[in-house]
Protein backbone atom coordinates (compact mmCIF):
# COMPACT_ATOMS: atom_id res chain seq x y z
CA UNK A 1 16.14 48.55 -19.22
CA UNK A 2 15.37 49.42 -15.64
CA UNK A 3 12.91 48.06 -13.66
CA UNK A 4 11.58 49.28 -10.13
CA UNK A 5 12.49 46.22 -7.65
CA UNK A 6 10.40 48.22 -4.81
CA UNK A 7 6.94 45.62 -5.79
CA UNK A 8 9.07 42.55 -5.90
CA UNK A 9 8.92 40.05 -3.09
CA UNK A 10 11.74 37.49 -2.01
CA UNK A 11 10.99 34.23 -1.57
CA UNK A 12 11.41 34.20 1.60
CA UNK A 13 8.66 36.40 1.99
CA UNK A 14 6.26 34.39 -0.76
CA UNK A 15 6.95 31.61 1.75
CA UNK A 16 6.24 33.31 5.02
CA UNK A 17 2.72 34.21 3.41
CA UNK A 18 2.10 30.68 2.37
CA UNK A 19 2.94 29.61 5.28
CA UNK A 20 0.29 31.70 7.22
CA UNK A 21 -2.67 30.59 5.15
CA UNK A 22 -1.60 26.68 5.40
CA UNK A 23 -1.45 26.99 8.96
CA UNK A 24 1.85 25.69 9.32
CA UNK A 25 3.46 27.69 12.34
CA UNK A 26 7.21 25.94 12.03
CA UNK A 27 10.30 28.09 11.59
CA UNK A 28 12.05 27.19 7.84
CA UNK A 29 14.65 25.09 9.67
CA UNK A 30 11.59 22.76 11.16
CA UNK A 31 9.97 22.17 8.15
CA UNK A 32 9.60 18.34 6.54
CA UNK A 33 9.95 17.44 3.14
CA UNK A 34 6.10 17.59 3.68
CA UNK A 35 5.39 20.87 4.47
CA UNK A 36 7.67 22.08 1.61
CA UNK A 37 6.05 20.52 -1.04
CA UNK A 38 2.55 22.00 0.48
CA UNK A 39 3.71 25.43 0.48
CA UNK A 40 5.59 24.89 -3.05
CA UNK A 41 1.79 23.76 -4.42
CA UNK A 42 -0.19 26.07 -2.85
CA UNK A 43 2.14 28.61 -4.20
CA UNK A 44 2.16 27.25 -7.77
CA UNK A 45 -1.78 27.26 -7.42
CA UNK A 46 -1.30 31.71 -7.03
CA UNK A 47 0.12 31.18 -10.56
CA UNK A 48 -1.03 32.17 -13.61
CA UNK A 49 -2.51 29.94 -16.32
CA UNK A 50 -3.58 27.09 -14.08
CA UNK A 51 -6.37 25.00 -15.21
CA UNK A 52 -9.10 24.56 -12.52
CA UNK A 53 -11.95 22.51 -14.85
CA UNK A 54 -11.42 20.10 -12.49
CA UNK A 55 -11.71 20.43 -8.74
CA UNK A 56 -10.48 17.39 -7.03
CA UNK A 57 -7.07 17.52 -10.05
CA UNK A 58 -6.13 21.77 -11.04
CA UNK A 59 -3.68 21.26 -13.64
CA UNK A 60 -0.74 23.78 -13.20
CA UNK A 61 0.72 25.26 -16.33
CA UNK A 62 4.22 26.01 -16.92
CA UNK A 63 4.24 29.35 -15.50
CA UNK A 64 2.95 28.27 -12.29
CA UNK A 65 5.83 25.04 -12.50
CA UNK A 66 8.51 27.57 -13.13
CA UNK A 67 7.38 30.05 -10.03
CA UNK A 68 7.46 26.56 -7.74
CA UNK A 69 10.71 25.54 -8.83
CA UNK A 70 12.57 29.00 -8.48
CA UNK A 71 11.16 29.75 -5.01
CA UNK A 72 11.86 26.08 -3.62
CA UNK A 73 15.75 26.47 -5.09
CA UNK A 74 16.24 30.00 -3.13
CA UNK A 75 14.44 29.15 -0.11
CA UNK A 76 15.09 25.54 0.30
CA UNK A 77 18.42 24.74 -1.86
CA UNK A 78 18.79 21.33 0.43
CA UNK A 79 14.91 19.97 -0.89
CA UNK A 80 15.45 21.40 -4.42
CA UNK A 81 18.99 19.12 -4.64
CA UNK A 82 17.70 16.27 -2.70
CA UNK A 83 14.93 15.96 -4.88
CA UNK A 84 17.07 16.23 -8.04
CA UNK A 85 14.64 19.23 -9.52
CA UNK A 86 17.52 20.76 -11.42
CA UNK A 87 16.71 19.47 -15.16
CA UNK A 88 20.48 19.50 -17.25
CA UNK A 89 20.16 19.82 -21.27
């Protein structure tokens, strides 16, 4: 099966975009623990299957949890192993 890449973003890129609606005009080296997980949530909140009922609390489904996690570990490897996100089974 082959699929056309040319649609796909890096994460990089999902980043950058974040980045520009938070407001946050750092370069990735300058950024705080912080400012990661900001961009990581507002991110996760783009996801499918959230649950919004609630306002003030959106509960993120797994989806949105699993897009968080894999764009944190390619553009920030140093937060995602600080922070111990890797999960071994």
């Amino acid at each position: 099966m082959t699929e056309d890449l040319r649609d796909w973003m890096e994460a990089s890129e999902i980043v950058d975009l974040a980045m520009v609606d938070l407001w946050i005009d750092k370069s990735e080296e300058e950024l705080v623990d912080s400012d990661i997980k900001k961009i990581m949530h507002y991110i996760g909140q783009w996801a499918d299957e959230n649950d919004f009922t609630n306002v003030c609390s959106p509960r993120l489904g797994l989806f949105a949890v699993g897009v968080m996690l894999t764009v944190c570990l390619l553009a920030f490897p140093l937060y995602y192993q600080n922070h111990e996100l890797s999960q071994y089974n």
